[in-house]
Protein backbone atom coordinates (compact mmCIF):
# COMPACT_ATOMS: atom_id res chain seq x y z
CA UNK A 1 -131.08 119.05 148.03
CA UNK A 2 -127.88 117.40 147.86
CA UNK A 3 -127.42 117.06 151.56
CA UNK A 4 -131.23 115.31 151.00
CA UNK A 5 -128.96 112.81 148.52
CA UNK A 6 -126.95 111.80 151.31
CA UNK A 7 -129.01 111.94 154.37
CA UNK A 8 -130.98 108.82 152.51
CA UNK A 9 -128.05 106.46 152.33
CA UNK A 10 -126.87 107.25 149.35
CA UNK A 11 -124.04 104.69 148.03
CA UNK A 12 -120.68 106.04 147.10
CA UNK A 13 -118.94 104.43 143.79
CA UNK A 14 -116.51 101.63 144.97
CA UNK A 15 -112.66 103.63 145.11
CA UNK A 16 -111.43 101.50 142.50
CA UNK A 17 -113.81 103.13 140.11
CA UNK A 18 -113.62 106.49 141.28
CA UNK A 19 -112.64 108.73 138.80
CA UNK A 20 -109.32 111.38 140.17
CA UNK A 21 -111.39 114.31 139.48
CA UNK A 22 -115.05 112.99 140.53
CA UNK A 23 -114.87 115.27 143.49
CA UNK A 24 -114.13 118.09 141.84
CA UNK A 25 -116.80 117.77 140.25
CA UNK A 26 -118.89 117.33 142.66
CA UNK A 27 -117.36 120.40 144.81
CA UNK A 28 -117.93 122.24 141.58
CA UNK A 29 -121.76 121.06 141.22
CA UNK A 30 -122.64 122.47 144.57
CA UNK A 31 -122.78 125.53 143.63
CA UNK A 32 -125.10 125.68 140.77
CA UNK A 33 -127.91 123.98 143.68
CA UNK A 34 -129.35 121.46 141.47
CA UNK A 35 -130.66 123.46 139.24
CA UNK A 36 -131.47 122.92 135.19
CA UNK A 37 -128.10 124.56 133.93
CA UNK A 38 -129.99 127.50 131.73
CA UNK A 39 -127.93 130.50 132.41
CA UNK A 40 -129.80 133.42 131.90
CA UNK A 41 -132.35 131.61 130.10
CA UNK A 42 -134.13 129.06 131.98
CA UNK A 43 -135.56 126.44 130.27
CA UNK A 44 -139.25 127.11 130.49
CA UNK A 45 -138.52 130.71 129.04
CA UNK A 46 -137.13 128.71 126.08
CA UNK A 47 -139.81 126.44 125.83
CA UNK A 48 -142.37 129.31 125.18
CA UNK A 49 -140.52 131.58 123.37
CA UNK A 50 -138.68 128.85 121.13
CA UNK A 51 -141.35 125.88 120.53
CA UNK A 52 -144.71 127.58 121.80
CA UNK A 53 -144.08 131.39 120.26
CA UNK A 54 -142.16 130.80 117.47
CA UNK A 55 -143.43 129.00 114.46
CA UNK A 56 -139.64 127.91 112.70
CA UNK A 57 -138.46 126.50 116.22
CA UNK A 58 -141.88 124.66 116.46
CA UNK A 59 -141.24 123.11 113.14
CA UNK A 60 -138.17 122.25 113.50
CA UNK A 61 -138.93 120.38 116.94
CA UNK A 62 -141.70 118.12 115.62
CA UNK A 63 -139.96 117.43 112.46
CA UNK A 64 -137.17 116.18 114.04
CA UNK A 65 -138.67 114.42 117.02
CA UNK A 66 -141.58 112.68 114.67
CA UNK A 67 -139.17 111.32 111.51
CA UNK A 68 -137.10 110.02 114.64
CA UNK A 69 -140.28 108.17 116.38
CA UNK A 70 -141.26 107.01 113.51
CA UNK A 71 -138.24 104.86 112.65
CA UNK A 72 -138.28 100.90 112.59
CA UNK A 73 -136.71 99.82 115.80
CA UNK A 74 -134.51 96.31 115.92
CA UNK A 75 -133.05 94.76 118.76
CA UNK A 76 -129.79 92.12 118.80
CA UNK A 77 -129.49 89.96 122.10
CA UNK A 78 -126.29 87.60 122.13
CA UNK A 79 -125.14 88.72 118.67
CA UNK A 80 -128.14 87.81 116.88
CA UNK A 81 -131.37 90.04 115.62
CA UNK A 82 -134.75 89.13 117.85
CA UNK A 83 -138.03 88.81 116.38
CA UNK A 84 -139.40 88.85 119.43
CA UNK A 85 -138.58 89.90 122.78
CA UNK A 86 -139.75 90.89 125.84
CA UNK A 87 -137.74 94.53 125.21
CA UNK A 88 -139.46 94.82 122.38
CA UNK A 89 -143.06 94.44 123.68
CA UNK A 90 -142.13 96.73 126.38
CA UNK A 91 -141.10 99.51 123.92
CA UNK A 92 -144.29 98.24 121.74
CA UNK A 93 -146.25 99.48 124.95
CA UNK A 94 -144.52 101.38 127.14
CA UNK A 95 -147.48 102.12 129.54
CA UNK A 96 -151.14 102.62 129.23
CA UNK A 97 -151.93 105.74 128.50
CA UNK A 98 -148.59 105.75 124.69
CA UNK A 99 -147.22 103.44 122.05
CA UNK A 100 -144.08 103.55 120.99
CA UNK A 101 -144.15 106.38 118.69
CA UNK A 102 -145.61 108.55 121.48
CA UNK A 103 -143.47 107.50 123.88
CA UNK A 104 -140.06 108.47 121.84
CA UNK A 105 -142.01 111.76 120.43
CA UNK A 106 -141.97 112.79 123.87
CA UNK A 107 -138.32 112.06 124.76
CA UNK A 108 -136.93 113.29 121.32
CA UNK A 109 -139.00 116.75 122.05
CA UNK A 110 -137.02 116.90 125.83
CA UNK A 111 -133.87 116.47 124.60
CA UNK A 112 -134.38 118.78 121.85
CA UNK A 113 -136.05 121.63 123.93
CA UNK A 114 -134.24 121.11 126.96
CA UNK A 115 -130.53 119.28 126.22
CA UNK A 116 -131.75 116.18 128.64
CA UNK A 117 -134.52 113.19 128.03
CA UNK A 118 -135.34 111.11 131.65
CA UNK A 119 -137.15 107.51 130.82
CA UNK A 120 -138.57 106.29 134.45
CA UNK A 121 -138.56 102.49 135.13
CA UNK A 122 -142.26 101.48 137.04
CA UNK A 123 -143.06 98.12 138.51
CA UNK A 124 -141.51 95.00 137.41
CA UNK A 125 -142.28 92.92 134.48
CA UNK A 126 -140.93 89.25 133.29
CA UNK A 127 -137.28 88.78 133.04
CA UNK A 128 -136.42 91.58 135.29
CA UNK A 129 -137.45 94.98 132.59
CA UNK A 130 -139.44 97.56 134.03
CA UNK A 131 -143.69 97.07 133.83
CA UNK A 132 -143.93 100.50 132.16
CA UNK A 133 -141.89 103.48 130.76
CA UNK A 134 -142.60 107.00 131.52
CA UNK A 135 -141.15 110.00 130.14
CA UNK A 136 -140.74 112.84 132.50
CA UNK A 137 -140.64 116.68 131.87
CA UNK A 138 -136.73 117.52 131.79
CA UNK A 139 -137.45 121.00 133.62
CA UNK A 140 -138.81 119.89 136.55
CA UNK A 141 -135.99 117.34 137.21
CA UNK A 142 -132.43 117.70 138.77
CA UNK A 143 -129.37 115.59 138.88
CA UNK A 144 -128.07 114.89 142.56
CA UNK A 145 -124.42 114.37 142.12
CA UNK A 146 -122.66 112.18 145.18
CA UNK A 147 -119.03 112.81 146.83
CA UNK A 148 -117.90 111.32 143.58
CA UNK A 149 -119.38 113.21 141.30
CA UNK A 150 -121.61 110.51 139.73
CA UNK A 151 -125.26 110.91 139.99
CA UNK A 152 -126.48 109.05 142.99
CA UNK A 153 -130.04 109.92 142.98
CA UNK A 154 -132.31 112.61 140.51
CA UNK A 155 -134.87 115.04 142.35
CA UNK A 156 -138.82 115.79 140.29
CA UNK A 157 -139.97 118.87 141.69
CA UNK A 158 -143.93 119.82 140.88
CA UNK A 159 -144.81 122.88 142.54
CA UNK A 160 -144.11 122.17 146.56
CA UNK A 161 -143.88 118.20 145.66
CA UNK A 162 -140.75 116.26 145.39
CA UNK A 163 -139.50 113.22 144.51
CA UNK A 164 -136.26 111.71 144.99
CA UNK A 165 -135.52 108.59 142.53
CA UNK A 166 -132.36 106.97 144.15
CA UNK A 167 -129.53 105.21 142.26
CA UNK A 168 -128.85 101.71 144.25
CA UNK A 169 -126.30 99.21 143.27
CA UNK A 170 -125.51 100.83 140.04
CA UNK A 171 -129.10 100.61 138.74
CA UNK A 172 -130.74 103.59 137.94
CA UNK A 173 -134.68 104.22 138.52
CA UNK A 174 -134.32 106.77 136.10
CA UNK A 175 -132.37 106.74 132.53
CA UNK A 176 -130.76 110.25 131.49
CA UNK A 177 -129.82 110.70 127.79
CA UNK A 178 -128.17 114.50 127.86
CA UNK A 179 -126.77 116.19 124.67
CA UNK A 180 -122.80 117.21 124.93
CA UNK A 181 -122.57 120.10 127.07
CA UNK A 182 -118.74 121.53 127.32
CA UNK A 183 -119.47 123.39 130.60
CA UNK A 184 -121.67 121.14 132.26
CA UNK A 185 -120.90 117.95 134.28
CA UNK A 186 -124.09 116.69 134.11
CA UNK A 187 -126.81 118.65 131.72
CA UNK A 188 -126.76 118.79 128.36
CA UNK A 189 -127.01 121.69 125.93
CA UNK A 190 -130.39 121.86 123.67
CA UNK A 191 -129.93 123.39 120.14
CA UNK A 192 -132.80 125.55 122.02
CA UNK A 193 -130.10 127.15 123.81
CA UNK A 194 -127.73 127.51 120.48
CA UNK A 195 -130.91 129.64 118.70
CA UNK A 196 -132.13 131.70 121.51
CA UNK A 197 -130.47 134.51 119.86
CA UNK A 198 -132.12 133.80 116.52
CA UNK A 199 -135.34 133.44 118.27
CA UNK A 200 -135.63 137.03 119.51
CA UNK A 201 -134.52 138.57 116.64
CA UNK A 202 -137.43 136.75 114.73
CA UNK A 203 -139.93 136.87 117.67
CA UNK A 204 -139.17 141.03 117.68
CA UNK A 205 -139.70 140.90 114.05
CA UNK A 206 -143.12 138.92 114.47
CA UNK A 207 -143.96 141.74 116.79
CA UNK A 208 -142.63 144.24 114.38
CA UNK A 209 -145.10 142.97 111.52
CA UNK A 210 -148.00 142.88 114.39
CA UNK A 211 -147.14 146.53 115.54
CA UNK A 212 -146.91 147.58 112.12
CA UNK A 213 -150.28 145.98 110.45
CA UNK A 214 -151.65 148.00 114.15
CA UNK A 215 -150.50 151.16 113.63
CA UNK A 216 -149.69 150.90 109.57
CA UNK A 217 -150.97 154.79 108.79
CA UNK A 218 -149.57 155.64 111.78
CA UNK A 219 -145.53 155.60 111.11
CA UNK A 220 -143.27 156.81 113.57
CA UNK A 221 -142.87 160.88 113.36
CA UNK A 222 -143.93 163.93 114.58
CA UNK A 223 -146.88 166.30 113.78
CA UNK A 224 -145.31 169.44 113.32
CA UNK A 225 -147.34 172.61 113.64
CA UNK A 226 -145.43 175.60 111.85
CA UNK A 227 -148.38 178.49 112.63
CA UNK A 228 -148.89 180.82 115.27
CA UNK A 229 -146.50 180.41 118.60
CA UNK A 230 -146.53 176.65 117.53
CA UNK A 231 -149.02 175.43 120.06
CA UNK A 232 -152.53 174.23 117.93
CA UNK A 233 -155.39 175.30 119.60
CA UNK A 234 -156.92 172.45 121.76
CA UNK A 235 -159.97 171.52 119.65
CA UNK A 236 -158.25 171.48 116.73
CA UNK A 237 -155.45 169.02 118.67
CA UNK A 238 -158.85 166.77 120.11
CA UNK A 239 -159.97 167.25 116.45
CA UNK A 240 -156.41 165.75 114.92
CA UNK A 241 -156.18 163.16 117.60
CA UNK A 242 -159.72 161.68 116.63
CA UNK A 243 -159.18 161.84 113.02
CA UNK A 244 -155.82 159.79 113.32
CA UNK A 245 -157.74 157.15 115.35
CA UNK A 246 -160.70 157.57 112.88
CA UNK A 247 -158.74 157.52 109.33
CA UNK A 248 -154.89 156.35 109.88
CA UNK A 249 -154.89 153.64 112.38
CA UNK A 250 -155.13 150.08 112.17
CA UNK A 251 -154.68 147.52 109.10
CA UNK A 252 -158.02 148.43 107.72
CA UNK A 253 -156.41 152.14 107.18
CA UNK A 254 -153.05 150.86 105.96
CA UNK A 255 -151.84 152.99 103.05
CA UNK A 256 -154.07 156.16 103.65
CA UNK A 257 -152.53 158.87 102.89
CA UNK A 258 -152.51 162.38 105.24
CA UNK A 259 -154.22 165.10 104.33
CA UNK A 260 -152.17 167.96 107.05
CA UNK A 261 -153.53 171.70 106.70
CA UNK A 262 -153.32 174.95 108.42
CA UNK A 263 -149.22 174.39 109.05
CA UNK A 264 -148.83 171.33 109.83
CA UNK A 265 -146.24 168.79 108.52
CA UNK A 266 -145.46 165.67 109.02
CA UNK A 267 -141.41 164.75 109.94
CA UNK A 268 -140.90 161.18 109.86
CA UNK A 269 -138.37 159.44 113.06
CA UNK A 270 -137.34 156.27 112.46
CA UNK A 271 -136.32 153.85 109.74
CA UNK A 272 -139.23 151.78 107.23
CA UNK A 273 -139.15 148.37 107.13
CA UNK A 274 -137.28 148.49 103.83
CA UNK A 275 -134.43 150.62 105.22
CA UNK A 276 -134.24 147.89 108.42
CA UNK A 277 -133.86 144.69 105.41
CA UNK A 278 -137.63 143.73 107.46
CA UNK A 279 -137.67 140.95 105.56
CA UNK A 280 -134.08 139.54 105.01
CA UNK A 281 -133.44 139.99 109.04
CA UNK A 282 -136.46 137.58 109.90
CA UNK A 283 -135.81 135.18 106.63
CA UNK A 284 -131.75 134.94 107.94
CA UNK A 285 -132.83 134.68 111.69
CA UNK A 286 -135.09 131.55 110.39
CA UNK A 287 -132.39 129.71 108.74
CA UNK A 288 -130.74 130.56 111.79
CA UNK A 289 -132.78 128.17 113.90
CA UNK A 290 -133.28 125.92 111.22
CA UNK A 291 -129.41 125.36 111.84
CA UNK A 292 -129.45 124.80 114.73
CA UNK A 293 -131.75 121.67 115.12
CA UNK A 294 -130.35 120.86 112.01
CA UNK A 295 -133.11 121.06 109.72
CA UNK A 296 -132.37 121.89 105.79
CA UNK A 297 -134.07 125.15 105.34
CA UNK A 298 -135.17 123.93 102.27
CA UNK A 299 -137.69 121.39 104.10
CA UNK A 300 -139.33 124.38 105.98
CA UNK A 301 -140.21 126.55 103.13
CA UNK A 302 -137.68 129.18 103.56
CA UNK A 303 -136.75 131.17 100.68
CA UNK A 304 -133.16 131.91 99.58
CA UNK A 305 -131.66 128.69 100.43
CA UNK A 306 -130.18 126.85 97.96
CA UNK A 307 -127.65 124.17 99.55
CA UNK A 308 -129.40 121.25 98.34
CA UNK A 309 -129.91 120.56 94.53
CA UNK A 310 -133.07 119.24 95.05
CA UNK A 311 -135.74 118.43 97.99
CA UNK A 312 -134.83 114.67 98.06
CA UNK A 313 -131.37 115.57 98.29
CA UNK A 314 -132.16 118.01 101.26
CA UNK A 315 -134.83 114.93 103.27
CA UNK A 316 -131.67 112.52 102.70
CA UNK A 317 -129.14 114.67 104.53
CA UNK A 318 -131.95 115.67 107.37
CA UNK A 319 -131.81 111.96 108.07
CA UNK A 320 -128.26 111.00 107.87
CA UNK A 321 -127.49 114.13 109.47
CA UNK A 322 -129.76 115.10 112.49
CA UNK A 323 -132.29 112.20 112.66
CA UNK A 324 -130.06 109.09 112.27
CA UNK A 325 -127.41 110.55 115.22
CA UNK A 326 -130.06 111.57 117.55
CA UNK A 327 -131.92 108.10 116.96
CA UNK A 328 -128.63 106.27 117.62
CA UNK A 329 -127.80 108.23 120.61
CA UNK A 330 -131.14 108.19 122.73
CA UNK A 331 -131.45 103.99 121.42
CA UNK A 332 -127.61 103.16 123.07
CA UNK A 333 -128.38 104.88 126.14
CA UNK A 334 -131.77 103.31 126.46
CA UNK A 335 -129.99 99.64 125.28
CA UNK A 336 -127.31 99.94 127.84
CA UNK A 337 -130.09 100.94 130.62
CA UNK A 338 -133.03 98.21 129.71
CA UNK A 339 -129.81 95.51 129.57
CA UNK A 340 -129.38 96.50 133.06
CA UNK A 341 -132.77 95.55 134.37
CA UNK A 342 -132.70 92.14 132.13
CA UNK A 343 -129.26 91.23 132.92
CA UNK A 344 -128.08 90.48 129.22
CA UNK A 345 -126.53 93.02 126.56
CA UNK A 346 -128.65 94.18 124.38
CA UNK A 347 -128.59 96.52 121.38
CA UNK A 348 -131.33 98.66 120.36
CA UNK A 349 -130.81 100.10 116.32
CA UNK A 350 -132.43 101.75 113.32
CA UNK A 351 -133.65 99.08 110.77
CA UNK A 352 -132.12 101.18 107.56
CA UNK A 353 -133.38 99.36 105.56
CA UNK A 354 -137.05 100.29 106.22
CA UNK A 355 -136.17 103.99 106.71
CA UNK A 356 -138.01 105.29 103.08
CA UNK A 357 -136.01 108.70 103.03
CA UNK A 358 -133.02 106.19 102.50
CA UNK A 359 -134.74 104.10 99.44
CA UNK A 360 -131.94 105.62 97.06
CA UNK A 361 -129.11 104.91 98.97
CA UNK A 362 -130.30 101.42 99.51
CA UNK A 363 -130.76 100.22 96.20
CA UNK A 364 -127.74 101.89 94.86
CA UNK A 365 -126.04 99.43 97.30
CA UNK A 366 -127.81 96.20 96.63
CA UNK A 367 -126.45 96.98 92.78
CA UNK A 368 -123.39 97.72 92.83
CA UNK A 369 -123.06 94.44 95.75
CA UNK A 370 -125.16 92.43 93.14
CA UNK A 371 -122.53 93.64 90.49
CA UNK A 372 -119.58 92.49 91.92
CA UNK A 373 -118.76 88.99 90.62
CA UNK A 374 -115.94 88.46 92.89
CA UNK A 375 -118.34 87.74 95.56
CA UNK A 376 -120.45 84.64 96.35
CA UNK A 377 -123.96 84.60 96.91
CA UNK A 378 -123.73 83.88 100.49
CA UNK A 379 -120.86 86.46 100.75
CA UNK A 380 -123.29 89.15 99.32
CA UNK A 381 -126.16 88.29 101.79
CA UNK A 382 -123.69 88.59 104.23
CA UNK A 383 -123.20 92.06 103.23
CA UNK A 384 -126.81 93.19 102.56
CA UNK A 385 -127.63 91.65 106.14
CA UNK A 386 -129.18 88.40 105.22
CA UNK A 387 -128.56 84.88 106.64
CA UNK A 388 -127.14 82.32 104.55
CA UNK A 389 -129.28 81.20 101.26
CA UNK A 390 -132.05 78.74 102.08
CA UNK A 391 -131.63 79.64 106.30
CA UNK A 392 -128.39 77.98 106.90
């Protein structure tokens, strides 16, 4: 694949810019082939057990990838805020078939399942920004580092089709936003990856409950038959087998006690649910993976978790904590990128102002600003964001 890269013409980085240990890195990448850096968990195994077959890690994934869509987006071109811009009606409609809110649910979800979000420039617009904005599926893509260790090109593999987008003069087809990875050059590592652990211990406890409601009159032991030589005769053993299938299997038959006769007792093999802490295992793997992603445990409804005073204290820090960074993040890397294509510096942001999780913190500030005399009005507009009084 990388050998594909080259073959193609693909540009070097000028050797003033070359970083000392850019071919290191590059040595160092060949060996892992291009492939999404999930080792021994590839990222489509995560995506179904973590998001599709577990409930807390689908939660978690949509809370934090919808409160993050759904904040007010501002741009600043040449220092000042822009009430209207041709960026802006791009990311107003990023192509035909999303808005904006669909298009950053998508990339939000990537990076969170997967540690990497690609944005794909098509066609040309006015002023030089892309026509449309596509998000594409982080496990079917792969960074194609160059002699110098900087991505010259990134492969999309669906089934036997590829697709090579090619970096030429330092513009990118294709934006990556990656999480920080400390062992990884050029993937980043999804919280996904952080709570795979927690996610089997709560998927085997899921499947614990499942086998148990199944089987519930059934515990694990042993029949044992204390008459005779200690064989039962075999229609009495066709006789015991239908009657546990009959009268002590299955949730409807949950709780039914066994009548045993004619020698035969029952040893149990195996430990209840209450001597495994059932319960407290799956509860602490939750919070777990709630951690991970950064959600407050107290937002998803699990019990026992009592870090935040109160739920408005607990949606505060969600934002300021895990949606706010994550926002700012994915914005800079798409500002830098879209500035790029239009060939001015621009600077994508949160409006925090509008964000309603943040109402208390906000007016708490406009007071105590408002309080302090030794400020002029202008001085305090200033602070709070405003232009000078009467549009000065």
């Amino acid at each position: 694949m990388f050998g594909l890269g080259k073959r193609e013409g693909a540009r070097a980085a000028p050797e003033a810019k070359a970083s000392a240990a850019g071919r290191l890195v590059a040595q160092r990448s060949l060996g892992g082939g291009g492939r999404v850096a999930w080792s021994p968990r590839d990222t489509g195994s995560l995506m179904r057990n973590g998001f599709q077959g577990n409930p807390v890690g689908f939660r978690c994934v949509r809370m934090v990838a919808e409160a993050a869509a759904a904040l007010p987006v501002v741009l600043e071109a040449g220092g000042a805020r822009m009430a209207a811009h041709p960026a802006l009606e791009l990311l107003a409609r990023p192509n035909g078939g999303q808005g904006r809110a669909e298009l950053f649910e998508a990339l939000f979800g990537q990076i969170l399942l997967s540690g990497d979000g690609y944005v794909e420039a098509a066609g040309t617009r006015g002023g030089g920004l892309p026509e449309e904005l596509h998000v594409l599926r982080s496990d079917r893509m792969s960074v194609v580092p160059g002699a110098d260790g900087w991505p010259v090109g990134y492969e999309y593999a669906v089934g036997a089709a590829r697709h090579l987008f090619r970096v030429e003069g330092g513009l990118s087809p294709v934006c990556h936003i990656r999480s920080f990875h400390p062992t990884d050059d050029h993937y980043g590592l999804s919280p996904m990856q952080a709570a795979a652990g927690a996610m089997d211990v709560h998927n085997a406890a899921s499947r614990w409950s499942k086998a148990l409601l199944d089987n519930a009159a059934r515990p694990s032991g042993a029949i044992v038959y204390q008459g005779g030589e200690g064989m039962l005769p075999p229609e009495q053993f066709d006789r015991l087998l239908s009657e546990m299938e009959a009268h002590h299997q299955g949730a409807r038959n949950a709780g039914r006690p066994m009548l045993l006769e004619g020698g035969l007792d029952w040893k149990p093999m195996g430990f209840s649910p209450s001597d495994m802490e059932f319960r407290q295992t799956k509860e602490t793997a939750a919070r777990e993976i709630a951690l991970a992603f950064g959600v407050p445990p107290m937002l998803l409804g699990i019990p026992g978790d009592a870090t935040y005073a109160n739920y408005a204290e607990a949606h505060r820090a969600f934002y300021r904590l895990t949606v706010l960074p994550l926002a700012g993040r994915v914005l800079g890397g798409l500002s830098h990128w879209l500035g790029r294509f239009a060939g001015e510096a621009l600077a994508l942001g949160v409006d925090l102002d509008a964000v309603p999780a943040l109402a208390a913190e906000r007016e708490a500030r406009w007071r105590r600003i408002g309080a302090a005399a030794f400020l002029s009005d202008d001085e305090k507009r200033a602070l709070l964001g405003l232009g000078p009084k009467g549009g000065e």
